[in-house]
N, C-alpha and C. Protein backbone atom coordinates (compact mmCIF):
# COMPACT_ATOMS: atom_id res chain seq x y z
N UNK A 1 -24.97 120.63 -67.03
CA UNK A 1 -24.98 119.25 -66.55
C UNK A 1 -23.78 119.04 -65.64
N UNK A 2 -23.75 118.83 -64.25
CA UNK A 2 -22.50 118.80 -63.47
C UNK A 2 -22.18 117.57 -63.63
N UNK A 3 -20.60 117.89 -63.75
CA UNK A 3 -19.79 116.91 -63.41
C UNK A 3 -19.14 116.41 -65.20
N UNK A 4 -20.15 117.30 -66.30
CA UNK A 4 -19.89 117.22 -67.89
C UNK A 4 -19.80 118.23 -68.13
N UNK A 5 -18.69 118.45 -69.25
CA UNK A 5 -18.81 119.88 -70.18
C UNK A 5 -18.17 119.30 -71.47
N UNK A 6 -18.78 119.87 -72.04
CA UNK A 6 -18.57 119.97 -73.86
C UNK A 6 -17.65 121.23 -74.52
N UNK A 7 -16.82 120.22 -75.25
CA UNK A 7 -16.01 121.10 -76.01
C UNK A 7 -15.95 120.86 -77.22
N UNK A 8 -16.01 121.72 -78.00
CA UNK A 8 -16.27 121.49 -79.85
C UNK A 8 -15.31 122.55 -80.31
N UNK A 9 -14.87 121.67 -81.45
CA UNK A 9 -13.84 122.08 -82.69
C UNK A 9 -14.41 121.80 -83.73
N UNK A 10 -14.34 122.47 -85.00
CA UNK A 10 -13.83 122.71 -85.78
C UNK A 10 -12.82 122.63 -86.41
N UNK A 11 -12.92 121.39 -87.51
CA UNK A 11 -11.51 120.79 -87.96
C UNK A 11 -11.25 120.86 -89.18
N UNK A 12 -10.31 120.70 -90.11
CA UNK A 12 -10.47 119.81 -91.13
C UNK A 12 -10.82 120.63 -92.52
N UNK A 13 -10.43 120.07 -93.93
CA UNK A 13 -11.10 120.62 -95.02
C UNK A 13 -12.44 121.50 -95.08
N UNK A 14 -13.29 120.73 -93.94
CA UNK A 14 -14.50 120.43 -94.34
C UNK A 14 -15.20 121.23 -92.91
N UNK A 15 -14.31 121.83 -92.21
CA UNK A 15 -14.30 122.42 -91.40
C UNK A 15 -15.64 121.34 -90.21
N UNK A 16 -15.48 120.59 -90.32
CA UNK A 16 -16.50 119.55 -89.07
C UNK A 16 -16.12 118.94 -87.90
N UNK A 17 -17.32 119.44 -87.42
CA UNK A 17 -17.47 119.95 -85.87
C UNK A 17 -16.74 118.26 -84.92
N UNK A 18 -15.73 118.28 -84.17
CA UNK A 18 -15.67 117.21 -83.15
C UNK A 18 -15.81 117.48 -82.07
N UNK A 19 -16.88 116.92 -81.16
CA UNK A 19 -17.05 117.14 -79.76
C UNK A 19 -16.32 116.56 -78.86
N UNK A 20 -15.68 116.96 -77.66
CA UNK A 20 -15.02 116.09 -76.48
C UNK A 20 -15.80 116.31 -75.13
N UNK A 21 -16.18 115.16 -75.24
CA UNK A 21 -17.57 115.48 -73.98
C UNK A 21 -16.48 114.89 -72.55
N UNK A 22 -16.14 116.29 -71.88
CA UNK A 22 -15.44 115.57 -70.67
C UNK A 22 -15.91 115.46 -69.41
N UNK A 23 -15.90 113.97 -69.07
CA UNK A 23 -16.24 113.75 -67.79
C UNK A 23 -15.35 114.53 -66.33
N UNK A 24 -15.82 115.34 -65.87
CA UNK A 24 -14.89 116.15 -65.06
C UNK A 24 -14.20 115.14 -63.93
N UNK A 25 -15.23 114.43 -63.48
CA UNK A 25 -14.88 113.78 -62.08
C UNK A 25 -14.40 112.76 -62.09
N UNK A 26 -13.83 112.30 -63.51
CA UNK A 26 -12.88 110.87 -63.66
C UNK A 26 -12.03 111.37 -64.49
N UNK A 27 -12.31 112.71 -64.94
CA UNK A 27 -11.03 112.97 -66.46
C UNK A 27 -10.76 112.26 -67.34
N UNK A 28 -12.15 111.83 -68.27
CA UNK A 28 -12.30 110.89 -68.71
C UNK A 28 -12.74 111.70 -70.27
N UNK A 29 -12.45 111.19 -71.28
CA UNK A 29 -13.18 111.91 -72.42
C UNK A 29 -13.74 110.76 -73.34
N UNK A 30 -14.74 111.45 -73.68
CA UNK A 30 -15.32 110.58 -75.30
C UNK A 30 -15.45 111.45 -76.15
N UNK A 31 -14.93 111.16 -77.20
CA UNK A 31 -14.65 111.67 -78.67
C UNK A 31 -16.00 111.63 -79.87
N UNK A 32 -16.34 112.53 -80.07
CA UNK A 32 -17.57 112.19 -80.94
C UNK A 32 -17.13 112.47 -82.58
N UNK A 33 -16.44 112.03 -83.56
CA UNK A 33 -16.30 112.04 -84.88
C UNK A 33 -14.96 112.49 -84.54
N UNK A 34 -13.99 112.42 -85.70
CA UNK A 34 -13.00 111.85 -86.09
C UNK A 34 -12.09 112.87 -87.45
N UNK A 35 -12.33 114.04 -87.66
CA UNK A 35 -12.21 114.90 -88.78
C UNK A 35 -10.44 114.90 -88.22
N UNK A 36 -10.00 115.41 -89.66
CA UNK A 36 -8.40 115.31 -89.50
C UNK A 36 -8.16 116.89 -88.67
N UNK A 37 -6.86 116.77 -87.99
CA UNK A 37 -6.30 117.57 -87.04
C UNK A 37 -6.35 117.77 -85.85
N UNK A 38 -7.62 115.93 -85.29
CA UNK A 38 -7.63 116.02 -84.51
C UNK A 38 -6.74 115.29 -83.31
N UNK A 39 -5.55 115.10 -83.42
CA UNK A 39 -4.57 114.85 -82.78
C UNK A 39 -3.78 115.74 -81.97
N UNK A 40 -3.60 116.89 -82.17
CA UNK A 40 -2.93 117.85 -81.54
C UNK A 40 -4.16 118.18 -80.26
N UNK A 41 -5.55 118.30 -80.52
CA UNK A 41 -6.32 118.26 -80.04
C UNK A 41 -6.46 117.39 -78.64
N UNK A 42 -6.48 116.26 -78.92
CA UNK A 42 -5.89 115.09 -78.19
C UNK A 42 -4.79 115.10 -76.99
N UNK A 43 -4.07 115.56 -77.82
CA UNK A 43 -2.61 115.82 -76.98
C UNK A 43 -2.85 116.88 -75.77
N UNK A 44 -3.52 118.17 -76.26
CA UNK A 44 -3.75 119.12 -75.41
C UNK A 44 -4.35 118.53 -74.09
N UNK A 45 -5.38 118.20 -74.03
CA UNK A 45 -6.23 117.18 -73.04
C UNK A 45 -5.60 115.95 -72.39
N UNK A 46 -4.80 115.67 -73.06
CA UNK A 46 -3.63 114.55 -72.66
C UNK A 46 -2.97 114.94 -71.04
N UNK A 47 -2.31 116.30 -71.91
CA UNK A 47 -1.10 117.25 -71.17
C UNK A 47 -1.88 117.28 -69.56
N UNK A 48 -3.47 118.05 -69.69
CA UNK A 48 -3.75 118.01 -68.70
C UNK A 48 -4.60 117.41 -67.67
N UNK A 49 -4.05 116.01 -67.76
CA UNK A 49 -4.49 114.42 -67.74
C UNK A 49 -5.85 113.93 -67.74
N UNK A 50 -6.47 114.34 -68.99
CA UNK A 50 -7.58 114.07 -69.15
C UNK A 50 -7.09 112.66 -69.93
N UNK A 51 -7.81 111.00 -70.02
CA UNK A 51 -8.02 110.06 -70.89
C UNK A 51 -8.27 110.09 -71.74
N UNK A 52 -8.43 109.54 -72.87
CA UNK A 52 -9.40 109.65 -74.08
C UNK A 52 -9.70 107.79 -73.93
N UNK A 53 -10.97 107.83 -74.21
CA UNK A 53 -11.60 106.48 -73.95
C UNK A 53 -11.62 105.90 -75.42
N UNK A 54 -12.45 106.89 -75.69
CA UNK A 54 -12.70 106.26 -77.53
C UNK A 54 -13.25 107.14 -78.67
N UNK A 55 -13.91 106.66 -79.75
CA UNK A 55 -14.59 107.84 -80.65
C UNK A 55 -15.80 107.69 -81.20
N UNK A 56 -16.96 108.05 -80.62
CA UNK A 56 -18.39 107.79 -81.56
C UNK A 56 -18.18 108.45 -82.43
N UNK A 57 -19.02 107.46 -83.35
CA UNK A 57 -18.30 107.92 -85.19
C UNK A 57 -20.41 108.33 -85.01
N UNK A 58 -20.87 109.33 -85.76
CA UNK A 58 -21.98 109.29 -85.89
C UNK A 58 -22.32 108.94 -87.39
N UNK A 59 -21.19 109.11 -88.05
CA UNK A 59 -21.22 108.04 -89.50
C UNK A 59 -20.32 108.14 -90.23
N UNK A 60 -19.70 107.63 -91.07
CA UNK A 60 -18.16 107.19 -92.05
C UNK A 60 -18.05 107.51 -92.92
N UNK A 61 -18.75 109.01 -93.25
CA UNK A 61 -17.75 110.01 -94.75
C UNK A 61 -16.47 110.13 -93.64
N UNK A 62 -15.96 110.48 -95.04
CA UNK A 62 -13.94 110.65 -94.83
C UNK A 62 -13.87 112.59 -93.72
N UNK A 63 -14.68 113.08 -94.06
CA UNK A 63 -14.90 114.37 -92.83
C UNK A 63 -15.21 114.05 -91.56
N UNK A 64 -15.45 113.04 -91.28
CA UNK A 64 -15.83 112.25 -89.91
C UNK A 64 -15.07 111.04 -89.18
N UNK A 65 -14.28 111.08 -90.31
CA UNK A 65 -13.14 109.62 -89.95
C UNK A 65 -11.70 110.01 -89.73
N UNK A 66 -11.88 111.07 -90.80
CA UNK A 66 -9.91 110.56 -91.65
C UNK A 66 -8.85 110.85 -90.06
N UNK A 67 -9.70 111.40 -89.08
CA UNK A 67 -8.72 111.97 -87.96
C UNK A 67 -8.00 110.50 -87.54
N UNK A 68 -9.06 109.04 -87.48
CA UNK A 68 -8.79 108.25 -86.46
C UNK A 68 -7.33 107.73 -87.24
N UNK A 69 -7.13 107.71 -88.40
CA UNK A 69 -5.57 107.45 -88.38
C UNK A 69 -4.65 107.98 -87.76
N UNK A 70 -4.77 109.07 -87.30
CA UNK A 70 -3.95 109.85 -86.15
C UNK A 70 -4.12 109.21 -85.02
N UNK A 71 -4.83 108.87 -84.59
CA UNK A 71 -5.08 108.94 -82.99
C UNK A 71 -5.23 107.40 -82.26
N UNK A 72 -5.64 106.66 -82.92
CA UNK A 72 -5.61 104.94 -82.66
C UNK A 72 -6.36 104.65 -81.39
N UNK A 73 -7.33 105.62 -81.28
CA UNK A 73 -8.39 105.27 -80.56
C UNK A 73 -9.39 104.45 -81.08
N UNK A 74 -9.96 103.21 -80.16
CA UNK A 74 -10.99 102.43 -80.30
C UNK A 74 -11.93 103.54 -80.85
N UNK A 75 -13.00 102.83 -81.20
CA UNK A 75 -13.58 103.62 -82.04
C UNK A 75 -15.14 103.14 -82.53
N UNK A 76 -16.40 103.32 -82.34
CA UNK A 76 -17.58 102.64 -82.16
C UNK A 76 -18.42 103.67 -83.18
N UNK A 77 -18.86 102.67 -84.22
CA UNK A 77 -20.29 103.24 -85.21
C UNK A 77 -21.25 102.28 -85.57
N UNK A 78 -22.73 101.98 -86.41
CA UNK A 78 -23.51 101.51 -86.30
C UNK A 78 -22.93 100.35 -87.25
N UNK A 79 -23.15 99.17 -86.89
CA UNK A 79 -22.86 98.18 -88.15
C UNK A 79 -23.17 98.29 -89.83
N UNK A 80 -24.37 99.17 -90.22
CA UNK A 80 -24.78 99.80 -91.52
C UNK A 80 -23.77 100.83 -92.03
N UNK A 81 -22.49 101.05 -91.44
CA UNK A 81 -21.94 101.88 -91.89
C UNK A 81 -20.06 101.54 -92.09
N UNK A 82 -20.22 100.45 -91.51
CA UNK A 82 -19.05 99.41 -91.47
C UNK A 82 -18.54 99.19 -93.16
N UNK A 83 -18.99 99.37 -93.99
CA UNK A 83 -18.38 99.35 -95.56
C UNK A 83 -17.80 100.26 -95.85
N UNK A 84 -18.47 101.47 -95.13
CA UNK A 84 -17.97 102.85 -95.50
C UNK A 84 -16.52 103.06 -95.37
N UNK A 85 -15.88 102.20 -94.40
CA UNK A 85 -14.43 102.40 -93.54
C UNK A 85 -13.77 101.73 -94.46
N UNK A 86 -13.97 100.86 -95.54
CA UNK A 86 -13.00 100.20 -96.70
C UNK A 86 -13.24 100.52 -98.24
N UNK A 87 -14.32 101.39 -98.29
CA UNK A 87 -15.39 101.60 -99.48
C UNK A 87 -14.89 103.38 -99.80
N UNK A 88 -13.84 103.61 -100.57
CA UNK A 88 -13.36 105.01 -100.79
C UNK A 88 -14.82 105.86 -101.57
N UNK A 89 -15.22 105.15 -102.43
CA UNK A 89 -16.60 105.76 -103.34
C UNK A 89 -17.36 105.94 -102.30
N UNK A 90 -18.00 105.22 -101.14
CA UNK A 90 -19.28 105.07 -100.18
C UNK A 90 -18.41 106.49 -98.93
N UNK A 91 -17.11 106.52 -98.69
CA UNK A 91 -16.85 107.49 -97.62
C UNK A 91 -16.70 108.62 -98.00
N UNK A 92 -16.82 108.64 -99.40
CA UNK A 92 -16.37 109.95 -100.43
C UNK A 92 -14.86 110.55 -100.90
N UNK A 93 -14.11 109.88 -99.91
CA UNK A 93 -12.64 110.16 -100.54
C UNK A 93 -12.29 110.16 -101.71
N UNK A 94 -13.01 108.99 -102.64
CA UNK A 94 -12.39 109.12 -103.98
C UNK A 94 -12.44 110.10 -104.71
N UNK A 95 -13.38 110.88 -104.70
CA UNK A 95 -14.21 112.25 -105.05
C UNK A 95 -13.07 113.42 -104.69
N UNK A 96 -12.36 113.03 -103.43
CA UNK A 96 -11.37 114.05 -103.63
C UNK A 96 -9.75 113.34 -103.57
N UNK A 97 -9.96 112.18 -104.52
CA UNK A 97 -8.91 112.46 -105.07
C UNK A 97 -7.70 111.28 -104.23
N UNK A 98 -8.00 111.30 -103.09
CA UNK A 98 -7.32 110.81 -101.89
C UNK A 98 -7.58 109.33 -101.08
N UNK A 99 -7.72 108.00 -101.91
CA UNK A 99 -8.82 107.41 -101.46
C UNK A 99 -8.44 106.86 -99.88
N UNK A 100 -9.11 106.58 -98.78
CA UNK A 100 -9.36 106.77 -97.76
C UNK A 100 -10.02 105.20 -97.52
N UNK A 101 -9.39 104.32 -96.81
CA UNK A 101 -9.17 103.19 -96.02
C UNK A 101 -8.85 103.13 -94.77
N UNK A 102 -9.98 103.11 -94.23
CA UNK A 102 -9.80 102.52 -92.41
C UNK A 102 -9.53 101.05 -92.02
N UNK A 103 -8.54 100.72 -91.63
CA UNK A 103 -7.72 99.18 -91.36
C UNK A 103 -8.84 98.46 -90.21
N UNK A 104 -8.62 99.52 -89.26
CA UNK A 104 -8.63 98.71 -87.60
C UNK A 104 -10.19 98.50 -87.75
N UNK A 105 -10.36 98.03 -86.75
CA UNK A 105 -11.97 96.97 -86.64
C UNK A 105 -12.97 98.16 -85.80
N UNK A 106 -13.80 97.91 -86.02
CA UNK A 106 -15.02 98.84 -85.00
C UNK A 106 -15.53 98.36 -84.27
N UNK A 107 -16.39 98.94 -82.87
CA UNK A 107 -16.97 97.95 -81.96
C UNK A 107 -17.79 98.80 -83.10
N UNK A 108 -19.18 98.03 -82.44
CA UNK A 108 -20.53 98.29 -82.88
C UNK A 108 -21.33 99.10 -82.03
N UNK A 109 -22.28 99.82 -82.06
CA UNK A 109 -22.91 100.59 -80.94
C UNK A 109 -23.75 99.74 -80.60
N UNK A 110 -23.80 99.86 -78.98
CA UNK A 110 -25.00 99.17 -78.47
C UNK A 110 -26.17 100.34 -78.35
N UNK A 111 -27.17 99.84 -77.53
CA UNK A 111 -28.43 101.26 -77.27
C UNK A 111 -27.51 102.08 -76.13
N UNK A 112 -26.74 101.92 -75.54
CA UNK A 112 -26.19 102.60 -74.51
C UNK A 112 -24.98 102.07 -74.43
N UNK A 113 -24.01 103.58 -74.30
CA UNK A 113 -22.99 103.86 -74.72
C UNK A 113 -22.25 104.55 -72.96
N UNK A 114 -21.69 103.83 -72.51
CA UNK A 114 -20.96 104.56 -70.82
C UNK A 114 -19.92 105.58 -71.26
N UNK A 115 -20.34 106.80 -70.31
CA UNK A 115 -18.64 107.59 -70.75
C UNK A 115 -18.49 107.47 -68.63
N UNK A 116 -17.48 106.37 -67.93
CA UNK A 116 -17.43 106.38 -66.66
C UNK A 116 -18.61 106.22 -66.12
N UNK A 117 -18.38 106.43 -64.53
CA UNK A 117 -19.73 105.26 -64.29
C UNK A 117 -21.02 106.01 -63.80
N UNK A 118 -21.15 107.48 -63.63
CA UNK A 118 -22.41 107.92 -63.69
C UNK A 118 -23.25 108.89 -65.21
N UNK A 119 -22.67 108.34 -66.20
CA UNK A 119 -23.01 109.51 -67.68
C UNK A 119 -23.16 108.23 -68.70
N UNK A 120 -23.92 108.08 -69.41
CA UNK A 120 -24.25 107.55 -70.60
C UNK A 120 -24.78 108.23 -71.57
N UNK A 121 -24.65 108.24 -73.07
CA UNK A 121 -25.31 107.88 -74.44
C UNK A 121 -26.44 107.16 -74.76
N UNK A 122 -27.47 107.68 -75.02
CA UNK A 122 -28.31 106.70 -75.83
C UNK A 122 -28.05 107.04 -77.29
N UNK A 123 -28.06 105.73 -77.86
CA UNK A 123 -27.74 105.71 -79.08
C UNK A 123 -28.77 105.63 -79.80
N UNK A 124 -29.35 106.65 -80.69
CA UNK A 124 -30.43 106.26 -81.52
C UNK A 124 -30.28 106.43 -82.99
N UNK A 125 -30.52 105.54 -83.99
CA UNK A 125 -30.19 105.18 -85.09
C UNK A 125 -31.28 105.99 -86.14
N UNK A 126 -30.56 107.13 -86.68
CA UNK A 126 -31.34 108.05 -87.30
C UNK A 126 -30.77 107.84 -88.77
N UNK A 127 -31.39 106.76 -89.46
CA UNK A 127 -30.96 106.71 -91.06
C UNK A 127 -31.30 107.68 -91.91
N UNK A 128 -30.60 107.83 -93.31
CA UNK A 128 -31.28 108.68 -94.06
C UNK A 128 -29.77 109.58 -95.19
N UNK A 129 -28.88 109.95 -94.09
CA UNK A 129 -27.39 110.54 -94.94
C UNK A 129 -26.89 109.78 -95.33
N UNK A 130 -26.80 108.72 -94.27
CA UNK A 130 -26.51 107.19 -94.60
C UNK A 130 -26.97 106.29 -93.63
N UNK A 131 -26.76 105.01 -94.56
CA UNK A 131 -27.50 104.18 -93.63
C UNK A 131 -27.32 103.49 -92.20
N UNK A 132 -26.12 103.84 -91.66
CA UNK A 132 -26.09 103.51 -90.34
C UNK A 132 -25.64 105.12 -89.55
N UNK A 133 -26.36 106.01 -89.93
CA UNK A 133 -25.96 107.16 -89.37
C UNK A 133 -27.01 107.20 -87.92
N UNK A 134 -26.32 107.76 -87.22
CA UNK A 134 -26.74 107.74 -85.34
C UNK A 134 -26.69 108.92 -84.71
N UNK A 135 -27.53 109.13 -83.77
CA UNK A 135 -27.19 110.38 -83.19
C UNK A 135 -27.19 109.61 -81.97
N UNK A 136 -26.56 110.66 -80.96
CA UNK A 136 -26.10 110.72 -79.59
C UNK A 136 -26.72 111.38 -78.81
N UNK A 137 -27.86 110.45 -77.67
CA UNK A 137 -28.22 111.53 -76.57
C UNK A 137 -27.89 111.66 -75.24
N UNK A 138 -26.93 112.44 -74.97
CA UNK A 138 -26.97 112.88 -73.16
C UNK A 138 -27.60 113.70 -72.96
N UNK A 139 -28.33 113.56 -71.60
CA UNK A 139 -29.44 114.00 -71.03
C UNK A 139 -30.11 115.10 -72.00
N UNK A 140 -29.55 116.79 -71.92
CA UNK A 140 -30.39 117.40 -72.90
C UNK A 140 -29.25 117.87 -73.86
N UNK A 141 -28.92 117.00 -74.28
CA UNK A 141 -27.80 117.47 -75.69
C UNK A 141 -27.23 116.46 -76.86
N UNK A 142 -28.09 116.47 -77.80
CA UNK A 142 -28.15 115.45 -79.09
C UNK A 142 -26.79 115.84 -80.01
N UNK A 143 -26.13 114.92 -80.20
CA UNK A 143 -25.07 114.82 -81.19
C UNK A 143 -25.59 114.45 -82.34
N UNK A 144 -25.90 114.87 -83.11
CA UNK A 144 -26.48 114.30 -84.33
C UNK A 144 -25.73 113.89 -85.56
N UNK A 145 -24.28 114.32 -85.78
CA UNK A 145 -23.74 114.27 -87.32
C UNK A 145 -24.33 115.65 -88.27
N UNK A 146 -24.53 114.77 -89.23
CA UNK A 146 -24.84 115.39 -90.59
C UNK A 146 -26.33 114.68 -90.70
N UNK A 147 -27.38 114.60 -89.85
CA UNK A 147 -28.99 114.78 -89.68
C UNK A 147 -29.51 115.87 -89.70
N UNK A 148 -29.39 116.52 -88.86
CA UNK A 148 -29.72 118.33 -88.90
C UNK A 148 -28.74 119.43 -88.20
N UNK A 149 -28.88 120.24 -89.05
CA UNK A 149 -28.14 121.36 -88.89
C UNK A 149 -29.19 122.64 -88.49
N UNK A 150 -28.35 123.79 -88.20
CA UNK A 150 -28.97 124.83 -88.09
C UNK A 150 -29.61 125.01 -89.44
N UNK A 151 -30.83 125.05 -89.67
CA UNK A 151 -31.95 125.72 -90.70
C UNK A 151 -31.18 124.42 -92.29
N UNK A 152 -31.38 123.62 -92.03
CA UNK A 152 -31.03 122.91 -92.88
C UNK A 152 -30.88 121.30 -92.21
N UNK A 153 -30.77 120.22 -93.05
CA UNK A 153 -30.42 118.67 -93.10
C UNK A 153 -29.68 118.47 -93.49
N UNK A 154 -29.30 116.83 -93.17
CA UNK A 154 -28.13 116.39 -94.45
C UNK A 154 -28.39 116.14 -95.75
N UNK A 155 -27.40 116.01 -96.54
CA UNK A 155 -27.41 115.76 -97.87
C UNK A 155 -28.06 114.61 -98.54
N UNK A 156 -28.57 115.22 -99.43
CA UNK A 156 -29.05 113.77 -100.16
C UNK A 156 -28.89 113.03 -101.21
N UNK A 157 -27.90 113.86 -102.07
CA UNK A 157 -27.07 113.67 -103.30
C UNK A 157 -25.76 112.87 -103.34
N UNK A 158 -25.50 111.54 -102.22
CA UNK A 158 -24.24 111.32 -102.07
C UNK A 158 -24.95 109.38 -102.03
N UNK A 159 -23.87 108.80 -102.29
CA UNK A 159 -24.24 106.87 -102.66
C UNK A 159 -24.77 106.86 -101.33
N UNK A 160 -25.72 106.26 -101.32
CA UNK A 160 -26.72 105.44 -100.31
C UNK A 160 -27.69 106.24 -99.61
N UNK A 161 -27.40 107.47 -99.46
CA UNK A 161 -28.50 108.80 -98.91
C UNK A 161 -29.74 108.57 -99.46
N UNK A 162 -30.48 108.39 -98.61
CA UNK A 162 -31.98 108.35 -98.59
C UNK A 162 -32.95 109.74 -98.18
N UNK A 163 -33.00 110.16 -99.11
CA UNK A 163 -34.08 111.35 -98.54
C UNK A 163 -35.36 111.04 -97.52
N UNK A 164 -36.33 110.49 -98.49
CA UNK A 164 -37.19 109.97 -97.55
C UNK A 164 -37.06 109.57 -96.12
N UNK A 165 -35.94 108.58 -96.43
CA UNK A 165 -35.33 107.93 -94.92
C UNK A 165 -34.69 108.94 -93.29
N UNK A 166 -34.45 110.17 -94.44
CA UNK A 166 -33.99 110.82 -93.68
C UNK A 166 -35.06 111.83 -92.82
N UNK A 167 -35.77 112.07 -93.85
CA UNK A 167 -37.03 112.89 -92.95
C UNK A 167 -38.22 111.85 -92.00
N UNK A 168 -38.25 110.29 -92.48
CA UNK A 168 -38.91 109.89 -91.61
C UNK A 168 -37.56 109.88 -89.95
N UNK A 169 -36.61 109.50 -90.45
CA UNK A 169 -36.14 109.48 -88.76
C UNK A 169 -35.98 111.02 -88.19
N UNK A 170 -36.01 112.31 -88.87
CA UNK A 170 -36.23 113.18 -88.12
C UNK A 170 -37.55 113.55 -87.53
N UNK A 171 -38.72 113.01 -87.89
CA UNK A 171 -39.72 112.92 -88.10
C UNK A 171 -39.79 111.78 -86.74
N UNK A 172 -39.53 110.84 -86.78
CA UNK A 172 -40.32 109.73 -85.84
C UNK A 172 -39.23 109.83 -84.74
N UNK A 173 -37.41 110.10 -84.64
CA UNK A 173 -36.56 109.74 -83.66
C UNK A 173 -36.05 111.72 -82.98
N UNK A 174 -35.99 112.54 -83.50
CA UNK A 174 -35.60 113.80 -83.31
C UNK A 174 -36.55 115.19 -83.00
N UNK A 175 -37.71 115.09 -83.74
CA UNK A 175 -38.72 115.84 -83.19
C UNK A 175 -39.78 115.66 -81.85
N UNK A 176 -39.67 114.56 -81.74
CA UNK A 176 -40.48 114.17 -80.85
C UNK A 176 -39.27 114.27 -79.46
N UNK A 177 -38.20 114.87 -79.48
CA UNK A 177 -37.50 115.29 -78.41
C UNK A 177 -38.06 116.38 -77.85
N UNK A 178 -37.61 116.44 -76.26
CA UNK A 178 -37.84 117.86 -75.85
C UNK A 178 -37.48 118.99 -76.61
N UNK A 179 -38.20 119.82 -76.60
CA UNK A 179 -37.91 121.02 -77.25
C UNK A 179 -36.80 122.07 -76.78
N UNK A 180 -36.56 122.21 -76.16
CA UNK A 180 -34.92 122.45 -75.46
C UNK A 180 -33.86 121.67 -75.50
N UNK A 181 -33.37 121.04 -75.99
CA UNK A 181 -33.07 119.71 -76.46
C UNK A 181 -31.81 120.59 -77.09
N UNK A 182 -30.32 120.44 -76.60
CA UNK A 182 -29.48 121.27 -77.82
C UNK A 182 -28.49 120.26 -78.63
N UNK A 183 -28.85 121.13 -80.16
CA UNK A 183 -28.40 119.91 -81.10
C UNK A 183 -27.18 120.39 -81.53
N UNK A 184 -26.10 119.41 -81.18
CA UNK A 184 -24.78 120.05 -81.92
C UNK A 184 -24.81 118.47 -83.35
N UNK A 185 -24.36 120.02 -83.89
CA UNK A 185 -24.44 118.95 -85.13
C UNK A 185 -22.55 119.03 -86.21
N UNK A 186 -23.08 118.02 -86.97
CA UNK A 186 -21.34 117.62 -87.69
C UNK A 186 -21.55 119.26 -88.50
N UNK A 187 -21.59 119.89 -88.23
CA UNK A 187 -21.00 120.96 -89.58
C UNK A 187 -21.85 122.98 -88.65
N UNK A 188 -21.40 123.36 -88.61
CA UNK A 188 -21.35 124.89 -88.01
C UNK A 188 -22.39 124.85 -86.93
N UNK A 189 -23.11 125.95 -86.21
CA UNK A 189 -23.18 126.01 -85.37
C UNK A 189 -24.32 125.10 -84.58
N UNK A 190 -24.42 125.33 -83.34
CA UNK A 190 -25.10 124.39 -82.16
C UNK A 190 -26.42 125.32 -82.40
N UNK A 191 -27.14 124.55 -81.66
CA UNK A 191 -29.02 125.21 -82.17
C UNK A 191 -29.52 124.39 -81.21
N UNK A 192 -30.87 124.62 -81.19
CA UNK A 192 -32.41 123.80 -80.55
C UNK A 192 -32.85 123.37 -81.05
N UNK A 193 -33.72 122.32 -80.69
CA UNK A 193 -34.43 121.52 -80.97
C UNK A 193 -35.72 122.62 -81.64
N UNK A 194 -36.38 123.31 -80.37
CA UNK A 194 -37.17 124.23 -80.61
C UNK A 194 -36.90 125.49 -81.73
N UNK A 195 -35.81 125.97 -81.73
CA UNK A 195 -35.50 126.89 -83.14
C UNK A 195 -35.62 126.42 -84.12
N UNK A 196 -34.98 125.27 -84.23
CA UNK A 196 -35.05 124.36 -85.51
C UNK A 196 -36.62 124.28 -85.82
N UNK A 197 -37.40 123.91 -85.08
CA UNK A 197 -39.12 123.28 -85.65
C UNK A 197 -39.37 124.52 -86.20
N UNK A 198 -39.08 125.80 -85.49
CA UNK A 198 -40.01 127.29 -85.76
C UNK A 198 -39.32 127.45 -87.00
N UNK A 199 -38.03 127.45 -87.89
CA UNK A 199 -37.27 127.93 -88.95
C UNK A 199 -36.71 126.82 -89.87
N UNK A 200 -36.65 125.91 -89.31
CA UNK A 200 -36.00 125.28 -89.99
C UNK A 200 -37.02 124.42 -91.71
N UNK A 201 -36.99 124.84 -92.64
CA UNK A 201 -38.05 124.60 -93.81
C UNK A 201 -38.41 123.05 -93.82
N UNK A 202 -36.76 122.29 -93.50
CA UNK A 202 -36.95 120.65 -93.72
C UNK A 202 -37.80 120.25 -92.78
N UNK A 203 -37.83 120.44 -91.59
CA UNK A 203 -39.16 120.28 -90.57
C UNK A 203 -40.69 120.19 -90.68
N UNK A 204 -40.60 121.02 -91.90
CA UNK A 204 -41.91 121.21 -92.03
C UNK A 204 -42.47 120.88 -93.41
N UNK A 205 -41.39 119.86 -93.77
CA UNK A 205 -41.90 119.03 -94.94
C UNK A 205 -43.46 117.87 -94.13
């Protein structure tokens, strides 16, 4: 995609994935999730005057957040997930021990999300891990979170996770994508749309 390139890390306890989708021709970045360590990260891109605009949260466990206390970037997730940021039991922190409170305020996602003035986000609201969980589409490359992974989904054993919920939005908002379609997702590696349907078992519930 000219004029964009994607860069992904690997952060954190929980080792989850943050993308920096940089706009080349304004040196502009958007931040996709929020896992701790990602500040030094930041800085690097800083040095070589890239912006940082803000952070799509694709949803508010503490593996997807705990970075933004570092970094005090604005910061945008679905309104269904807005409890999660004061709710230590609902983000999972308490579970380890550490409970985990986000202060600052969130915008809300609209359907479209600007990174500078020729690249946008569509934002599409894929419930199910939780309930305001979202994925991210530029042109052919879906940010999904913790929706689907390589040969696997998200979890369904955690407060508010909806199974059902989760296979109807992969089902009605994610399959019906192009099949070349590349999905980076919150947790190890990047995949297809199309690999995923042929292997992936949850697909073919």
């Amino acid at each position: 995609m000219d004029g964009i390139k994607i860069e992904s890390f690997s952060l954190g306890r929980f080792f989850t994935n943050t993308y920096f989708v940089l706009n080349l021709k304004e040196k502009k970045i958007v931040i996709i999730d929020a896992p701790s360590g990602i500040s030094s990260i930041v800085s690097k891109f800083e040095k070589k005057g890239f912006a940082p605009l803000f952070v799509l949260l694709t949803h508010a466990h503490i593996d997807h957040i705990e970075g933004l206390k570092e970094i005090k970037l604005p910061f945008y997730l679905h309104p269904q997930d807005k409890e999660f940021l004061h709710n230590p039991n609902l983000n999972l922190s308490s579970l380890l021990g550490s409970p985990l409170v986000i202060d600052n305020s969130p915008l809300f996602l609209k359907d479209k999300i600007e990174i500078g003035r020729d690249y946008f986000f569509e934002v599409i609201h894929t419930p199910g891990h939780t309930p305001g969980s979202v994925s991210f589409k530029l042109n052919n490359y879906l940010f999904c979170g913790d929706t689907l992974f390589f040969d696997s989904i998200g979890r369904k054993d955690i407060p508010l996770a909806d199974y059902n919920l989760l296979l109807k939005s992969l089902k009605e908002k994610i399959i019906t994508l192009d099949k070349d379609i590349f999905i980076f997702p919150g947790h190890g590696p990047f995949t297809t749309l199309g690999r995923e349907l042929e292997n992936n078992p949850f697909l073919k519930e």
